[in-house]
N, C-alpha and C. Protein backbone atom coordinates (compact mmCIF):
# COMPACT_ATOMS: atom_id res chain seq x y z
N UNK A 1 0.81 -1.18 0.00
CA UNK A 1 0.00 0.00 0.00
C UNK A 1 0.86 1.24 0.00
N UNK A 2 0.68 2.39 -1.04
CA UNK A 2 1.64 3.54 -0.76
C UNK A 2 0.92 4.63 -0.22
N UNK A 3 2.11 5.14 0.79
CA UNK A 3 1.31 5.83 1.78
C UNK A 3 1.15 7.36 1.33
N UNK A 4 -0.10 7.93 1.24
CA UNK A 4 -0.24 9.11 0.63
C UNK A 4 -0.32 10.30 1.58
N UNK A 5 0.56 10.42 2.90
CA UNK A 5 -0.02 10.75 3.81
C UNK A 5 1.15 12.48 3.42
N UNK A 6 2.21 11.59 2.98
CA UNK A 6 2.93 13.08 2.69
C UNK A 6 2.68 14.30 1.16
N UNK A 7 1.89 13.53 0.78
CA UNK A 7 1.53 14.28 -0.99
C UNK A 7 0.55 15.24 -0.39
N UNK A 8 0.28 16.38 -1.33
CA UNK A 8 -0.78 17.38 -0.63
C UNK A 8 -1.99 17.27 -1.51
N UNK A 9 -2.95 16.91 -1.00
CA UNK A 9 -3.77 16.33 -1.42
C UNK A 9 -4.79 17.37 -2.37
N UNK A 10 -5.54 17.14 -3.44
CA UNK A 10 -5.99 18.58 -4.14
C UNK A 10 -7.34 18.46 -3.19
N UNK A 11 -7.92 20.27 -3.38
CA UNK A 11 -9.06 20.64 -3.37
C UNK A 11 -10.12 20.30 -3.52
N UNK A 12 -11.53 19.64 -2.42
CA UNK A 12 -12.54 18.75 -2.66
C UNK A 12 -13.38 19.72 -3.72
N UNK A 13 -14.01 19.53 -4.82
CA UNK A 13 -15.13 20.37 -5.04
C UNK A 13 -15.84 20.84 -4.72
N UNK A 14 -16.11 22.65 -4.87
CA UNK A 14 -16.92 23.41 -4.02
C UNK A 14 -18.17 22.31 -4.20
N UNK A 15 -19.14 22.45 -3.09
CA UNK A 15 -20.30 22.37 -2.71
C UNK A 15 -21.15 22.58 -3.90
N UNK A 16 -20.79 24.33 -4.12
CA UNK A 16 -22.13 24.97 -5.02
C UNK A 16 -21.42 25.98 -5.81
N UNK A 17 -21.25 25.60 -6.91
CA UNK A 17 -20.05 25.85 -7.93
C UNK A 17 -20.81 27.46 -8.34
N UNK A 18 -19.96 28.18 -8.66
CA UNK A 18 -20.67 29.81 -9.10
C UNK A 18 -21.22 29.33 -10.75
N UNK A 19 -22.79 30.07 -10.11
CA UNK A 19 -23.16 29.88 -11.70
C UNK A 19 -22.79 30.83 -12.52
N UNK A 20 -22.90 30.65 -14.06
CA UNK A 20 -22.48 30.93 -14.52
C UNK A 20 -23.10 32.81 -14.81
N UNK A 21 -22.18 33.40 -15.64
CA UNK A 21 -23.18 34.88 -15.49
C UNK A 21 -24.10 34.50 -16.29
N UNK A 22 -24.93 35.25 -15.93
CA UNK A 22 -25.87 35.03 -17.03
C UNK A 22 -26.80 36.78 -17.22
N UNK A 23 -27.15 36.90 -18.43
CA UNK A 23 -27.57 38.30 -18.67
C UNK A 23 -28.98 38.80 -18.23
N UNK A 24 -28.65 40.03 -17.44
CA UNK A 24 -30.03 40.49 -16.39
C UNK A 24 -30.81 40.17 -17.76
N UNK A 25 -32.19 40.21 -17.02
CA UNK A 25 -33.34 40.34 -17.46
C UNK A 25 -34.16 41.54 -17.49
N UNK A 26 -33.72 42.21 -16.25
CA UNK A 26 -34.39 43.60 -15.46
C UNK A 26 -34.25 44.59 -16.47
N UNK A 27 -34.78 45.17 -16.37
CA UNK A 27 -34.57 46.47 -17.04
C UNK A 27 -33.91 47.28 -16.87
N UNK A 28 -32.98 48.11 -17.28
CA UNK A 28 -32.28 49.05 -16.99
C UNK A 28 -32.72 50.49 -16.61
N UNK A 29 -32.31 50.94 -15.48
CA UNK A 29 -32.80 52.70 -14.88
C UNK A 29 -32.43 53.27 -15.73
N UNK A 30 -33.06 54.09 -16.70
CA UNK A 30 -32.15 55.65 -17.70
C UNK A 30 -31.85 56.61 -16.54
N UNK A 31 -30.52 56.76 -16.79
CA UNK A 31 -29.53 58.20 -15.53
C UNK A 31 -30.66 59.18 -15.81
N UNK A 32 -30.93 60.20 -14.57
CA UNK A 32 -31.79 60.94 -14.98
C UNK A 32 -31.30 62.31 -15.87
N UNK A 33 -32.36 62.45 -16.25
CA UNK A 33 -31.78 64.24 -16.86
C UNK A 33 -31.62 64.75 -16.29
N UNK A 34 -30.17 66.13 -16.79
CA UNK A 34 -29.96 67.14 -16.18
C UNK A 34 -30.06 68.32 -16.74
N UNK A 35 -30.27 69.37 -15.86
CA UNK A 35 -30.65 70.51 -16.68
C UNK A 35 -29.89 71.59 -15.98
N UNK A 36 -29.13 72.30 -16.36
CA UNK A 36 -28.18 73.52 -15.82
C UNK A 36 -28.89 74.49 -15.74
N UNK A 37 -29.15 75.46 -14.68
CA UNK A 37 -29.54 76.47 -14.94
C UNK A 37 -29.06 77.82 -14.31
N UNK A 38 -28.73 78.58 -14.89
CA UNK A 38 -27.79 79.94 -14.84
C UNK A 38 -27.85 80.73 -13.24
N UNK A 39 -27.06 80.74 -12.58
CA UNK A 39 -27.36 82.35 -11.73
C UNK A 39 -28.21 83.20 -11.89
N UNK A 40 -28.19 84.15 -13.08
CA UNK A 40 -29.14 85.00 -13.13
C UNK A 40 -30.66 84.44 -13.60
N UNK A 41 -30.41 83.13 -13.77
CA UNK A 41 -32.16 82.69 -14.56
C UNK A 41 -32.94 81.91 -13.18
N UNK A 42 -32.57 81.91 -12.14
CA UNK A 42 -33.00 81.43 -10.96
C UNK A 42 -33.06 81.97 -9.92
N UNK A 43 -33.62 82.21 -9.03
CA UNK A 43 -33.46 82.74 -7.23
C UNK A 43 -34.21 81.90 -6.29
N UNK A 44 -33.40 81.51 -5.66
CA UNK A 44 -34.29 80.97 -3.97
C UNK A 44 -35.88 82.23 -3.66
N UNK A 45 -36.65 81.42 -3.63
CA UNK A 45 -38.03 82.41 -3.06
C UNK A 45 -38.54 82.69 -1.50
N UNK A 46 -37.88 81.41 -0.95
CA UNK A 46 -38.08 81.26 0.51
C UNK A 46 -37.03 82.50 1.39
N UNK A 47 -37.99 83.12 2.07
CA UNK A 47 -37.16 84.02 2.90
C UNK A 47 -36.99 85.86 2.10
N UNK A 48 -37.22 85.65 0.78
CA UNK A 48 -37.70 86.86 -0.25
C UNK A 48 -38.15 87.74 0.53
N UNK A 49 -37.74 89.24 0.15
CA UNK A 49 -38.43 90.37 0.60
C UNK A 49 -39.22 90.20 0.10
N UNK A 50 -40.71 90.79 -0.17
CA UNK A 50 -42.09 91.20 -1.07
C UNK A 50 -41.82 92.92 -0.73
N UNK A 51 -42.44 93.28 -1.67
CA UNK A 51 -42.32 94.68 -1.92
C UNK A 51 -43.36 95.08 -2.85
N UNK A 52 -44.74 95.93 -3.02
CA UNK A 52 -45.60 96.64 -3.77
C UNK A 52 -45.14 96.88 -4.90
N UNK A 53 -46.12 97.27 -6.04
CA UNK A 53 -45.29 98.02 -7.22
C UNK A 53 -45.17 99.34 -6.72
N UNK A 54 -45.48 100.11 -5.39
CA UNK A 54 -44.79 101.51 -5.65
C UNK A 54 -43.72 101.25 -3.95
N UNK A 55 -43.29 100.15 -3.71
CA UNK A 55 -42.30 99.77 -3.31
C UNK A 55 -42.29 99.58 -1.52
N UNK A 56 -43.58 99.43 -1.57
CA UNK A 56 -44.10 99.30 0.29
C UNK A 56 -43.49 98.10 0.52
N UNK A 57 -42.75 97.85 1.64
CA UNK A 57 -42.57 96.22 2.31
C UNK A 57 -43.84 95.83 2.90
N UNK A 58 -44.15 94.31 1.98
CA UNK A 58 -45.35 93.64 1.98
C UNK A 58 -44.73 92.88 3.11
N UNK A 59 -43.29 91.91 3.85
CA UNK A 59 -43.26 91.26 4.20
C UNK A 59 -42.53 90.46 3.25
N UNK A 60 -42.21 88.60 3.94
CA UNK A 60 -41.32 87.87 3.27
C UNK A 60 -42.12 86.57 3.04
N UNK A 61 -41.43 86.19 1.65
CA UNK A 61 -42.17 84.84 1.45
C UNK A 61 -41.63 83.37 2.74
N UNK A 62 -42.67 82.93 3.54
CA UNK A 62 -42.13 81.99 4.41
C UNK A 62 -42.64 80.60 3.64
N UNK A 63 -43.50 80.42 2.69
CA UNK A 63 -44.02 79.20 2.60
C UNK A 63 -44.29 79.38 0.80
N UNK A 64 -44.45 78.09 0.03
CA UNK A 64 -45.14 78.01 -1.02
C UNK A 64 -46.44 76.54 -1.22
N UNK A 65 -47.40 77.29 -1.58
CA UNK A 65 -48.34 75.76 -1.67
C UNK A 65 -48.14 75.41 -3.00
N UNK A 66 -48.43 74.34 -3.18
CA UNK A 66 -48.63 73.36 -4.55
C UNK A 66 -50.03 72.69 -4.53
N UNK A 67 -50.32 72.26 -5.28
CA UNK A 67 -51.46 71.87 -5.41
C UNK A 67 -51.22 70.46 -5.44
N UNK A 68 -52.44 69.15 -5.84
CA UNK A 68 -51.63 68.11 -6.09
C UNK A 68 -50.94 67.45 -6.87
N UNK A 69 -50.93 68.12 -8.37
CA UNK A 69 -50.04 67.78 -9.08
C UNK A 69 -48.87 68.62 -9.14
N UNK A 70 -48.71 69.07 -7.53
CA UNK A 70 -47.08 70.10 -7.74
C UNK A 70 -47.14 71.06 -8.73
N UNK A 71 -48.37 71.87 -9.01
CA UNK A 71 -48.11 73.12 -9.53
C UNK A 71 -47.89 74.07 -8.67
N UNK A 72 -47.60 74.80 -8.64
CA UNK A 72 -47.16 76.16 -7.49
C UNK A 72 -48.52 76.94 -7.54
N UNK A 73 -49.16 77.35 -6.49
CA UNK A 73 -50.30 78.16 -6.39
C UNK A 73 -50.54 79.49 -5.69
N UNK A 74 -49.68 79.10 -4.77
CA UNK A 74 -49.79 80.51 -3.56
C UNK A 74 -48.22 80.46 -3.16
N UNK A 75 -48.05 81.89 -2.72
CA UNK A 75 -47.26 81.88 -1.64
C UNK A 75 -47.80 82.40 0.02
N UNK A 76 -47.28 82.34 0.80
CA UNK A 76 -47.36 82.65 2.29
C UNK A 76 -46.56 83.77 2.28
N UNK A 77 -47.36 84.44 2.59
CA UNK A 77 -46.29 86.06 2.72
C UNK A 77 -46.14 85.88 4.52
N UNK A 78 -45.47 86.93 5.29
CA UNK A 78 -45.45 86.95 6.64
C UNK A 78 -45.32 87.92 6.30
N UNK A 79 -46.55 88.95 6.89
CA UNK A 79 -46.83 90.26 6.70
C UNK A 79 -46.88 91.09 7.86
N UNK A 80 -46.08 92.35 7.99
CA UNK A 80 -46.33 93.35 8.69
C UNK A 80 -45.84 93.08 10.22
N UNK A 81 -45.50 93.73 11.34
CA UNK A 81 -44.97 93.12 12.75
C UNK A 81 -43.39 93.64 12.43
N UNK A 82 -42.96 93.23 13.68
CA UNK A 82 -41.22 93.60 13.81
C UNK A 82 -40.79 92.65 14.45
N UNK A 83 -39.63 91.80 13.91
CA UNK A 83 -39.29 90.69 14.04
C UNK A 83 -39.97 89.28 14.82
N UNK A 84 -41.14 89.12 13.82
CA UNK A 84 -41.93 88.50 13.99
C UNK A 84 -42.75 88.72 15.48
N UNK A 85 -42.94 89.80 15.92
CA UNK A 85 -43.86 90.17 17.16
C UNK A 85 -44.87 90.67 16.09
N UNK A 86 -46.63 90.42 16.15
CA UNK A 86 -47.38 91.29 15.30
C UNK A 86 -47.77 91.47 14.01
N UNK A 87 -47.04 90.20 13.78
CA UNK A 87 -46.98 90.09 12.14
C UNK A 87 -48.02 88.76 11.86
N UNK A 88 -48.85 88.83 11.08
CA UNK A 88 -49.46 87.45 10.91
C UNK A 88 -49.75 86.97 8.74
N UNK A 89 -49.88 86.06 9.00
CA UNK A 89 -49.36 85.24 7.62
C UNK A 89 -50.76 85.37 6.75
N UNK A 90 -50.57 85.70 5.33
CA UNK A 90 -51.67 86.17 4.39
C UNK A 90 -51.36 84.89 3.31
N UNK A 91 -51.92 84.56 2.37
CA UNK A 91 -51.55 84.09 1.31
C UNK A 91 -51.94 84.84 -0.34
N UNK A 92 -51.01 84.91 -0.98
CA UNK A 92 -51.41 85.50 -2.59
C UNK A 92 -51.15 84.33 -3.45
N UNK A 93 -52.47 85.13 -4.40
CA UNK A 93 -52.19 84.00 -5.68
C UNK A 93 -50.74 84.18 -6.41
N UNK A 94 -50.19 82.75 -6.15
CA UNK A 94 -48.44 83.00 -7.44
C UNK A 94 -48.86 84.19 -8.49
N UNK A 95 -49.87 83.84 -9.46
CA UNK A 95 -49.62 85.65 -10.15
C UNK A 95 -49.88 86.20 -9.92
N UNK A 96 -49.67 86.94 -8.62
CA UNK A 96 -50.05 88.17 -8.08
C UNK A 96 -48.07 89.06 -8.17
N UNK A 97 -47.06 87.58 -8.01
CA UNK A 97 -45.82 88.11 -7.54
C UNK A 97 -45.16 88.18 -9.29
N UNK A 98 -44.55 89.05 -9.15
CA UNK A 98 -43.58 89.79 -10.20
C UNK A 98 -42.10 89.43 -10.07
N UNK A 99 -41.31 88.54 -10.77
CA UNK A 99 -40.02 87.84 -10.37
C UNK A 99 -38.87 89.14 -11.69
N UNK A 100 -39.22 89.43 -12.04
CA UNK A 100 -38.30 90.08 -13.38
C UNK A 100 -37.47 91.22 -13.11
N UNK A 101 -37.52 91.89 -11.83
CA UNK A 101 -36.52 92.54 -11.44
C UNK A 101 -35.54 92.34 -10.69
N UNK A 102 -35.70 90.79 -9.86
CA UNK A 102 -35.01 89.51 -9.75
C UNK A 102 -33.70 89.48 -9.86
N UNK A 103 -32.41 90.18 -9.48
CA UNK A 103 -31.25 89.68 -10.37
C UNK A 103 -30.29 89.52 -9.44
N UNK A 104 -30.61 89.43 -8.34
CA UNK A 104 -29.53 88.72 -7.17
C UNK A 104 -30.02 88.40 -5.46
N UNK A 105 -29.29 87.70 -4.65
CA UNK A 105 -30.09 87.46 -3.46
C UNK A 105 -30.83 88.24 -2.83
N UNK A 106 -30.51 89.75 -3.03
CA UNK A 106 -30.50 90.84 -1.75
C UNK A 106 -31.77 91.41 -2.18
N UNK A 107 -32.47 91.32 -3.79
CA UNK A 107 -33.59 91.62 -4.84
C UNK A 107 -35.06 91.24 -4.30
N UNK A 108 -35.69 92.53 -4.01
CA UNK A 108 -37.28 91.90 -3.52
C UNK A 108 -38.12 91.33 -5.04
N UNK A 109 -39.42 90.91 -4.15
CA UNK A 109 -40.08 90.32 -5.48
C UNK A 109 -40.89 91.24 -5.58
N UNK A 110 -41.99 91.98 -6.48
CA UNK A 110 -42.78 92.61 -6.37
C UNK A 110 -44.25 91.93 -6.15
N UNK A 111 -45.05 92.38 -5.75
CA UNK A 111 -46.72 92.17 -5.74
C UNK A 111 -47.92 93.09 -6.08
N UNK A 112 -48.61 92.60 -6.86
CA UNK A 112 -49.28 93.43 -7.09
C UNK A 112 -50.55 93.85 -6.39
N UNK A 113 -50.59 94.34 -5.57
CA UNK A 113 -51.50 94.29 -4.51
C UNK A 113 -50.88 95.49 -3.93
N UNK A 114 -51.93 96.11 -3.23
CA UNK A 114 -51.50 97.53 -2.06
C UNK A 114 -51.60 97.08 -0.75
N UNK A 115 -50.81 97.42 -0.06
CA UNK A 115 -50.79 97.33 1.28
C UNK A 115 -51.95 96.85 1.91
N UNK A 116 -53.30 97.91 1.77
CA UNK A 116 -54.58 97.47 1.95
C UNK A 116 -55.02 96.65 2.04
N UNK A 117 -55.41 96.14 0.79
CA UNK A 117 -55.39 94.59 0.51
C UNK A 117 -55.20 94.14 1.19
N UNK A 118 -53.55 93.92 1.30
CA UNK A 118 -53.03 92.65 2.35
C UNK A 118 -53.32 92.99 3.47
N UNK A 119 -53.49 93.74 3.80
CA UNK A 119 -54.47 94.10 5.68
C UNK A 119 -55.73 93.45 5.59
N UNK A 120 -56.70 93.61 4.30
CA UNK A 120 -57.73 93.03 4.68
C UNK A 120 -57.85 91.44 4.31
N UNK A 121 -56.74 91.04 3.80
CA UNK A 121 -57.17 89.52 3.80
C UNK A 121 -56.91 88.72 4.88
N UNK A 122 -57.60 87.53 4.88
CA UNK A 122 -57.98 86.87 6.22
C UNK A 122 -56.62 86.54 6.88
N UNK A 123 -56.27 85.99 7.31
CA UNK A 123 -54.94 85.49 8.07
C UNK A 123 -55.08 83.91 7.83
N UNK A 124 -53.67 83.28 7.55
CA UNK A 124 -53.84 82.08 7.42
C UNK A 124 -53.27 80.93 8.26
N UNK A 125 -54.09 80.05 8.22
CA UNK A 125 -53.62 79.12 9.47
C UNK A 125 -53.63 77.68 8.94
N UNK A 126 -52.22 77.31 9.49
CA UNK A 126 -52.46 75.55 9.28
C UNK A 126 -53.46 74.83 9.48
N UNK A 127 -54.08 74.18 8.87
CA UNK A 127 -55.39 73.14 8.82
C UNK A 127 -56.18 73.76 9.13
N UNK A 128 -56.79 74.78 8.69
CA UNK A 128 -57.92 75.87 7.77
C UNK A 128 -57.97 75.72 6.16
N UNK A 129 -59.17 76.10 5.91
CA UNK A 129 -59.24 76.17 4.63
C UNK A 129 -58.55 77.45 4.42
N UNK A 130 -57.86 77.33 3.40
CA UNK A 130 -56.76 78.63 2.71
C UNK A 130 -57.36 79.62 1.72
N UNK A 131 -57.46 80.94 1.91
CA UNK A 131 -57.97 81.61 1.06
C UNK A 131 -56.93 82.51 0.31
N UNK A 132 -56.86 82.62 -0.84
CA UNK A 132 -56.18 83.77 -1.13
C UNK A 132 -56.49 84.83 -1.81
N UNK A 133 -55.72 85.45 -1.72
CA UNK A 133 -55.88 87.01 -2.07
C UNK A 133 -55.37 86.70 -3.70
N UNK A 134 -55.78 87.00 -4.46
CA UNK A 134 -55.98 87.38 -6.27
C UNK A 134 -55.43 88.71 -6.63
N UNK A 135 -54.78 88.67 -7.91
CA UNK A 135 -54.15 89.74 -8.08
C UNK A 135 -54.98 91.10 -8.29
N UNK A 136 -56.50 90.49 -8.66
CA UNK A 136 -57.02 91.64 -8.81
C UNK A 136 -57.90 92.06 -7.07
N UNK A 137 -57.09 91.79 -6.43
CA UNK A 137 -57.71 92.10 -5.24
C UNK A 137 -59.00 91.19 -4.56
N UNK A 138 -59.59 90.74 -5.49
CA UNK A 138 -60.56 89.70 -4.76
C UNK A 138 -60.26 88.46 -4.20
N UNK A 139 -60.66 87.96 -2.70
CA UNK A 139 -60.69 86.84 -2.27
C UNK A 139 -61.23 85.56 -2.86
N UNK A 140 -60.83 84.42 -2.72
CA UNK A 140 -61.48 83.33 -3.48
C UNK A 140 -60.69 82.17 -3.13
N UNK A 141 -61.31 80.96 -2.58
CA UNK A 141 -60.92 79.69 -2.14
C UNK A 141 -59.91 79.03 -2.61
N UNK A 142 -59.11 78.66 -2.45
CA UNK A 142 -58.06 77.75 -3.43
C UNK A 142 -58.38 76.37 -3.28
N UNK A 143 -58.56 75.56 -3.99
CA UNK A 143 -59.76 74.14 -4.00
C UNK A 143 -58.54 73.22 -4.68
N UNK A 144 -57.92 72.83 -3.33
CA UNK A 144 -56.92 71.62 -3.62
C UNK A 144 -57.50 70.32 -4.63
N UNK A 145 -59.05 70.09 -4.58
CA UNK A 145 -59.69 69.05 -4.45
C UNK A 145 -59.25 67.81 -3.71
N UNK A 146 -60.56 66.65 -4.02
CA UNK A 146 -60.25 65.60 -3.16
C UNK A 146 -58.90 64.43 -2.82
């Protein structure tokens, strides 16, 4: 009998051999699009002065609503008060605000609305129905729907 005790004996076969590749089936994610867009063709809105067309401080934009397909509808102005003592929150219809004189951070937005106005529209509150103020000055429901 020869003794095999000093030979080095080979490697038992894995268990569960790697299968082989084989080609996804899945579908592939398309990378998403990108879209560049300029310094001057953009501005942050949150935190915005508002300013009248004959240049009254309306207050700052604190909020924007969307509707449910994410169209933009209103903003939340925070109107009137001194550092937030006295000041309470209005909403305008998006075209009420004027973005085109727009051309760097420090740049208010305009509104078209008078001071007035925004005194007499209602005040707005979380989980209330939201009313806003219209550029032509009239009030009118904003109807998220169901």
């Amino acid at each position: 009998m020869a003794d095999d005790a000093g030979q080095p004996q080979a490697d038992p076969a894995p268990v569960n051999p790697p299968a082989a590749a084989k080609p996804s089936t899945e579908p592939t994610t398309p990378p998403p699009s990108i879209t560049v867009i300029g310094p001057a063709d953009a501005h942050s809105v949150l935190g915005r002065e508002v300013r009248s067309t004959s240049g009254q401080n309306m207050g700052r934009i604190v909020d924007v609503i969307v509707d449910r397909a994410g169209a933009v509808r209103a903003a939340v102005i925070d109107f009137g008060g001194f550092l937030g003592v006295g000041s309470r929150k209005i909403v305008v219809d998006w075209n009420a605000l004027r973005f085109g004189k727009v051309k760097g951070a420090s740049d208010s937005i305009s509104l078209e609305l008078t001071q007035d106005q925004v005194k007499a529209a209602p005040e707005y509150k979380e989980g209330a129905p939201v009313v806003v103020l219209g550029a032509s000055g009239t009030l009118q429901p904003l109807n998220l729907g169901p």
